[in-house]
N, C-alpha and C. Protein backbone atom coordinates (compact mmCIF):
# COMPACT_ATOMS: atom_id res chain seq x y z
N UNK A 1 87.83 -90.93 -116.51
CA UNK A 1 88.14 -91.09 -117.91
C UNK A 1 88.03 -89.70 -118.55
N UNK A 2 89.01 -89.47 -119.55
CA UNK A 2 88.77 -88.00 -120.04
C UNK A 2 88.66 -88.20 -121.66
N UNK A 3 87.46 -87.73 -121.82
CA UNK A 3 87.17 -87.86 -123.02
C UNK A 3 87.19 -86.86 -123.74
N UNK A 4 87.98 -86.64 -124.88
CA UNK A 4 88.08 -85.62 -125.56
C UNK A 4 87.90 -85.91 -126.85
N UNK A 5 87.44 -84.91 -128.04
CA UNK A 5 87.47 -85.03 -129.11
C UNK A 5 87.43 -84.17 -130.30
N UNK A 6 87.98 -84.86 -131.19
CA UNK A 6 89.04 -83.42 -132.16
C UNK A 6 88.03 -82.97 -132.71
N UNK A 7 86.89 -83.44 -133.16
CA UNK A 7 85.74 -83.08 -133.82
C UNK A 7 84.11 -82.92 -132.87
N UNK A 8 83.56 -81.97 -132.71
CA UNK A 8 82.70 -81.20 -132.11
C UNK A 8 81.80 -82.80 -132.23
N UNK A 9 81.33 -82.68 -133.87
CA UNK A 9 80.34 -83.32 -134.55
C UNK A 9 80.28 -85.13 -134.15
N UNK A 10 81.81 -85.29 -133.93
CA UNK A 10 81.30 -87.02 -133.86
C UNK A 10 81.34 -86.80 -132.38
N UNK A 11 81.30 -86.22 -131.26
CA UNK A 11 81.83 -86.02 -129.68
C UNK A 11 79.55 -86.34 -129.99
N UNK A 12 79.03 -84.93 -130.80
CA UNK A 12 77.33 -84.70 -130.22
C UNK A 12 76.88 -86.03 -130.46
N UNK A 13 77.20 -86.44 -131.87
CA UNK A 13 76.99 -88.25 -132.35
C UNK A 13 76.80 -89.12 -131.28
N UNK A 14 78.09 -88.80 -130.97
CA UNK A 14 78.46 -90.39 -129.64
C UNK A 14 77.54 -89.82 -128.51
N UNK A 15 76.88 -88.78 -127.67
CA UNK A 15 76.26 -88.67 -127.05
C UNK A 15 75.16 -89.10 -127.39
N UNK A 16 74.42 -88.32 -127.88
CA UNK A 16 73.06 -88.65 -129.03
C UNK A 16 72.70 -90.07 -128.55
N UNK A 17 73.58 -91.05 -129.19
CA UNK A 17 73.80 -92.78 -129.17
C UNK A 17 73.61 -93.03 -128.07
N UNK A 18 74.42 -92.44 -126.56
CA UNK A 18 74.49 -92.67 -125.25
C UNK A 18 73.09 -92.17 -124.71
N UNK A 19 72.75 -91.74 -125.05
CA UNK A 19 71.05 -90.78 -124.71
C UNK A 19 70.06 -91.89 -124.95
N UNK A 20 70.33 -91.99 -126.29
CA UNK A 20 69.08 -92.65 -127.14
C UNK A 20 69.19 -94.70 -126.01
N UNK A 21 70.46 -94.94 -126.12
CA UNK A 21 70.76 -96.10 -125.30
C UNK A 21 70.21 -96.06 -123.99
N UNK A 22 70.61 -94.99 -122.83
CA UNK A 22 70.16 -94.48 -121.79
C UNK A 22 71.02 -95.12 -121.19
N UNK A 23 72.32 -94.59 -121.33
CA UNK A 23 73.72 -95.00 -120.85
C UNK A 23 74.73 -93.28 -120.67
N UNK A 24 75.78 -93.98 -120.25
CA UNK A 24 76.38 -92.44 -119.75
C UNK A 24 77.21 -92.73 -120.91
N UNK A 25 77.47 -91.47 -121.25
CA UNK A 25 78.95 -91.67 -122.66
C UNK A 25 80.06 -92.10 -122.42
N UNK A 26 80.57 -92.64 -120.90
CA UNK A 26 82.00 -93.52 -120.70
C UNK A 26 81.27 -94.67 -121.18
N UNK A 27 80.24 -94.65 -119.81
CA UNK A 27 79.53 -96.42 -120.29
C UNK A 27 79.15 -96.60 -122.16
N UNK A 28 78.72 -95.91 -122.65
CA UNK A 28 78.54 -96.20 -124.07
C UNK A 28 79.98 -96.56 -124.94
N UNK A 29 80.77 -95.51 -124.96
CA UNK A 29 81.99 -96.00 -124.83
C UNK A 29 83.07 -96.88 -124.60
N UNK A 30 82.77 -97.12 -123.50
CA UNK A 30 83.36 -98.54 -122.98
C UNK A 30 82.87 -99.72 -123.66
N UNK A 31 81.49 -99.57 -123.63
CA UNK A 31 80.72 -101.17 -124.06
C UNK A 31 81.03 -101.17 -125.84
N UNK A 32 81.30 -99.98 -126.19
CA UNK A 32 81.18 -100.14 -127.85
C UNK A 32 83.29 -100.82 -127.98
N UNK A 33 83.78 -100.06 -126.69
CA UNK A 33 84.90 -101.07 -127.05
C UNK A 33 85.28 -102.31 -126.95
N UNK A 34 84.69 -102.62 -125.75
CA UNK A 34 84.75 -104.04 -125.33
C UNK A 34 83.62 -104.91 -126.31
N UNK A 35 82.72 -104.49 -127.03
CA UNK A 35 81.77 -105.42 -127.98
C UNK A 35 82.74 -105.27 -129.34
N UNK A 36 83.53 -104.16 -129.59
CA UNK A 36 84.88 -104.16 -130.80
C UNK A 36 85.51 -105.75 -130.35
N UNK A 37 86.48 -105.36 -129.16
CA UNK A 37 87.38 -106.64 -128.72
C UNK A 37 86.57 -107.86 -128.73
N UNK A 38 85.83 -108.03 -128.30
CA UNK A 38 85.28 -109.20 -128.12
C UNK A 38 85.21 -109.75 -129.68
N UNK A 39 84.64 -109.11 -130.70
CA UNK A 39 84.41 -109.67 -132.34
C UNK A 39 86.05 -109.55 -132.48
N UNK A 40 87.12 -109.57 -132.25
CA UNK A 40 88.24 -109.27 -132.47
C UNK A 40 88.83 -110.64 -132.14
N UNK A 41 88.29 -110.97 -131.26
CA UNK A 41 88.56 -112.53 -130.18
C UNK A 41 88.13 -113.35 -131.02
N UNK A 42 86.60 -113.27 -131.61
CA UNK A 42 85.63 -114.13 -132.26
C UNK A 42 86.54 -114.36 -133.55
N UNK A 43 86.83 -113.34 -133.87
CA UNK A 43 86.96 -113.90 -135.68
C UNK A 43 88.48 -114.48 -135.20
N UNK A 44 89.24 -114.69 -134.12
CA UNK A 44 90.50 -115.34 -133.99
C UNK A 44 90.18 -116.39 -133.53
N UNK A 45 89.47 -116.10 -133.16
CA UNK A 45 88.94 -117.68 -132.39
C UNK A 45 88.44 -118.94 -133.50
N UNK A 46 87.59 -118.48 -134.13
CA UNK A 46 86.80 -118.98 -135.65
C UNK A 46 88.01 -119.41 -136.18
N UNK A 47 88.68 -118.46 -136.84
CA UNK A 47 90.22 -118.80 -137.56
C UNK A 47 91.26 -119.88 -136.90
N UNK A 48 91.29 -119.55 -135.69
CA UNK A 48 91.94 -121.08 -135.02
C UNK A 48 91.37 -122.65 -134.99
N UNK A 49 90.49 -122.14 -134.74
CA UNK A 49 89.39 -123.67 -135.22
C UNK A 49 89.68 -124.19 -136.43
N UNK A 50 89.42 -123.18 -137.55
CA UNK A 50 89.42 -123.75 -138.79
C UNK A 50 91.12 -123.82 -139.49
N UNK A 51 91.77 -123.24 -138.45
CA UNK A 51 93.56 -124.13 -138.65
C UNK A 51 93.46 -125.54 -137.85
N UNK A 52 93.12 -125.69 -136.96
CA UNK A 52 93.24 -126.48 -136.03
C UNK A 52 92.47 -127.86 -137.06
N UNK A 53 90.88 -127.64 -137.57
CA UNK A 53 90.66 -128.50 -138.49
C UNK A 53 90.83 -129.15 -139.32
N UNK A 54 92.24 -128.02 -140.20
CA UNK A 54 92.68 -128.51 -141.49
C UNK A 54 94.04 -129.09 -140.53
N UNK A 55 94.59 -129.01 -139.76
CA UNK A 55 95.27 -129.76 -139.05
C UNK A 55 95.27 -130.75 -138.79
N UNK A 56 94.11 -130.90 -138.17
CA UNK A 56 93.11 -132.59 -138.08
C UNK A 56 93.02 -133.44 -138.98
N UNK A 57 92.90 -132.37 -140.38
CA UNK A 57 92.79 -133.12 -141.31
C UNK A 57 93.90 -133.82 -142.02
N UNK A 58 95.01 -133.13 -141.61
CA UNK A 58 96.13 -133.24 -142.59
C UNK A 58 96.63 -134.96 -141.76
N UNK A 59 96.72 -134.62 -140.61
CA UNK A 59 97.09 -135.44 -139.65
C UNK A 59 96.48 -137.12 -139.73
N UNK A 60 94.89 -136.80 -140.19
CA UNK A 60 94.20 -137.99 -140.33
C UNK A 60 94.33 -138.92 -141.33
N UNK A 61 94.92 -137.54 -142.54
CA UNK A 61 95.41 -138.48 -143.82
C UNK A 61 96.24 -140.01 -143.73
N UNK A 62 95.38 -140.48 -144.91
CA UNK A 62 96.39 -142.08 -145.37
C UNK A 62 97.99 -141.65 -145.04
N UNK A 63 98.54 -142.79 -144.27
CA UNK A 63 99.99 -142.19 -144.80
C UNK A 63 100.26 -142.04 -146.11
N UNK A 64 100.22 -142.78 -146.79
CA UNK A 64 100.72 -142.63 -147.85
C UNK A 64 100.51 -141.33 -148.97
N UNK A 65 99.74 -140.75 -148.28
CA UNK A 65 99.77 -139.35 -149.19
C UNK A 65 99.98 -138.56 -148.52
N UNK A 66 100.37 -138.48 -146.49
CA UNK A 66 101.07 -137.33 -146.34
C UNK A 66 102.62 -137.48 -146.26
N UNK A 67 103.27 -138.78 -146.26
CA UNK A 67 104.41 -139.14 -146.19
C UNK A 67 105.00 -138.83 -147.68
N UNK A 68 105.92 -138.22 -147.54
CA UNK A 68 106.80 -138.37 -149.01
C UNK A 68 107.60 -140.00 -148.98
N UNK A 69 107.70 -140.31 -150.07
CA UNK A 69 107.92 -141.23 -150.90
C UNK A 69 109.78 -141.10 -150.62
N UNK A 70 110.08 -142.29 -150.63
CA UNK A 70 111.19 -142.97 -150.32
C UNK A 70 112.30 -141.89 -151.36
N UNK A 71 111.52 -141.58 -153.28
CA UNK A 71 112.18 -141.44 -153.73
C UNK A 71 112.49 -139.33 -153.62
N UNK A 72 111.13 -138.90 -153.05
CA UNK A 72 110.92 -137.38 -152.58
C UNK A 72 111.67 -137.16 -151.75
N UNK A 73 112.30 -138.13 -150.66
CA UNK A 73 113.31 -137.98 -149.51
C UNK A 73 114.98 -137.84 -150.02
N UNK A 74 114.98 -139.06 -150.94
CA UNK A 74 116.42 -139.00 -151.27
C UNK A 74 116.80 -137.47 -152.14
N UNK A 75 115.63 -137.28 -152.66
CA UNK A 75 115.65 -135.91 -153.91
C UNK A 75 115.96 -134.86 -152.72
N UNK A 76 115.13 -134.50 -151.52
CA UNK A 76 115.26 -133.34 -150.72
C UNK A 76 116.73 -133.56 -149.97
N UNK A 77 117.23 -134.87 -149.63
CA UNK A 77 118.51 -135.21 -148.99
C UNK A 77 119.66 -134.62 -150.12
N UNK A 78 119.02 -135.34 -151.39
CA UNK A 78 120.37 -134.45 -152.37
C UNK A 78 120.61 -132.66 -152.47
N UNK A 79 119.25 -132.50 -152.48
CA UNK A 79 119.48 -130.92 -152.41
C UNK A 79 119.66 -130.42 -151.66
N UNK A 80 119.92 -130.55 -149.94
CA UNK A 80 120.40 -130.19 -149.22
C UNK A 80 122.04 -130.70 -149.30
N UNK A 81 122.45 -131.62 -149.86
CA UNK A 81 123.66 -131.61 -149.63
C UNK A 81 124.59 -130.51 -150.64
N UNK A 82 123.24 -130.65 -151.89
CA UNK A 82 124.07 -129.82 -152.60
C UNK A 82 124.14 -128.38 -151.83
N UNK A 83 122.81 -127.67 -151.53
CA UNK A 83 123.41 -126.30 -150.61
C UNK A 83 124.06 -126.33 -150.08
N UNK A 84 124.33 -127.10 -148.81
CA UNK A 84 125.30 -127.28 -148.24
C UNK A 84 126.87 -126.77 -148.64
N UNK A 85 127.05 -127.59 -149.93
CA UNK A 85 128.27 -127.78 -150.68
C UNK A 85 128.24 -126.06 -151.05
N UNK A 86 127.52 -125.25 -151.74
CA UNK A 86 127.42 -123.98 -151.78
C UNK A 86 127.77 -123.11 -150.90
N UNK A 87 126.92 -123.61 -149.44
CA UNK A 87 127.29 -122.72 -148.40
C UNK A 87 128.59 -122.42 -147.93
N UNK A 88 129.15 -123.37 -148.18
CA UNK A 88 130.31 -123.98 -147.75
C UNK A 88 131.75 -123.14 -148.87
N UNK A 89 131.07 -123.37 -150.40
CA UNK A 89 131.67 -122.59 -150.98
C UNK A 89 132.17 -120.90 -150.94
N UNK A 90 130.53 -120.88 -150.75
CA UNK A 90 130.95 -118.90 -150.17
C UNK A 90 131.39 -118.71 -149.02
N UNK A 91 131.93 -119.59 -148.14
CA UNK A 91 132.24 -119.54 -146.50
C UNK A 91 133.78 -119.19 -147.05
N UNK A 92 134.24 -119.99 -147.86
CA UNK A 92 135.99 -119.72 -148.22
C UNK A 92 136.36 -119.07 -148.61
């Protein structure tokens, strides 16, 4: 591994850390990236759960309040026909 760095000051830092740990500065290095990724995983991981929950939730609902209404269907059926009719207009 070749470690280089643009600044003198954070290169003595990151040793210092690797010293004080009683680790080599790849190994310090390495582990400070892989403990980055890993919280990187975590907070996606957390966040999928809590989609996945409100998912659950949505899903568990009464029908009747996640289903649109007989008269919400015909309304979204009209307005698609009307785009339609639009699309159709600028096509000519």
């Amino acid at each position: 591994m070749n470690l280089r760095f643009r600044d003198p000051r954070q290169r003595a830092a990151i040793e210092a850390a690797a010293r004080q740990a009683g680790v080599s500065l790849q190994e310090y290095i390495l582990s400070a990236a892989y403990a980055r990724a890993t919280a990187v995983e975590d907070r996606f991981l957390a966040g999928f759960k809590e989609s996945m929950a409100r998912s659950g939730a949505a899903f568990a609902a009464e029908p009747g309040t996640a289903d649109p209404s007989a008269e919400q269907r015909a309304a979204e059926a009209d307005a698609l026909r009307e785009l339609e009719r639009r699309e159709q207009g600028h096509a000519a």
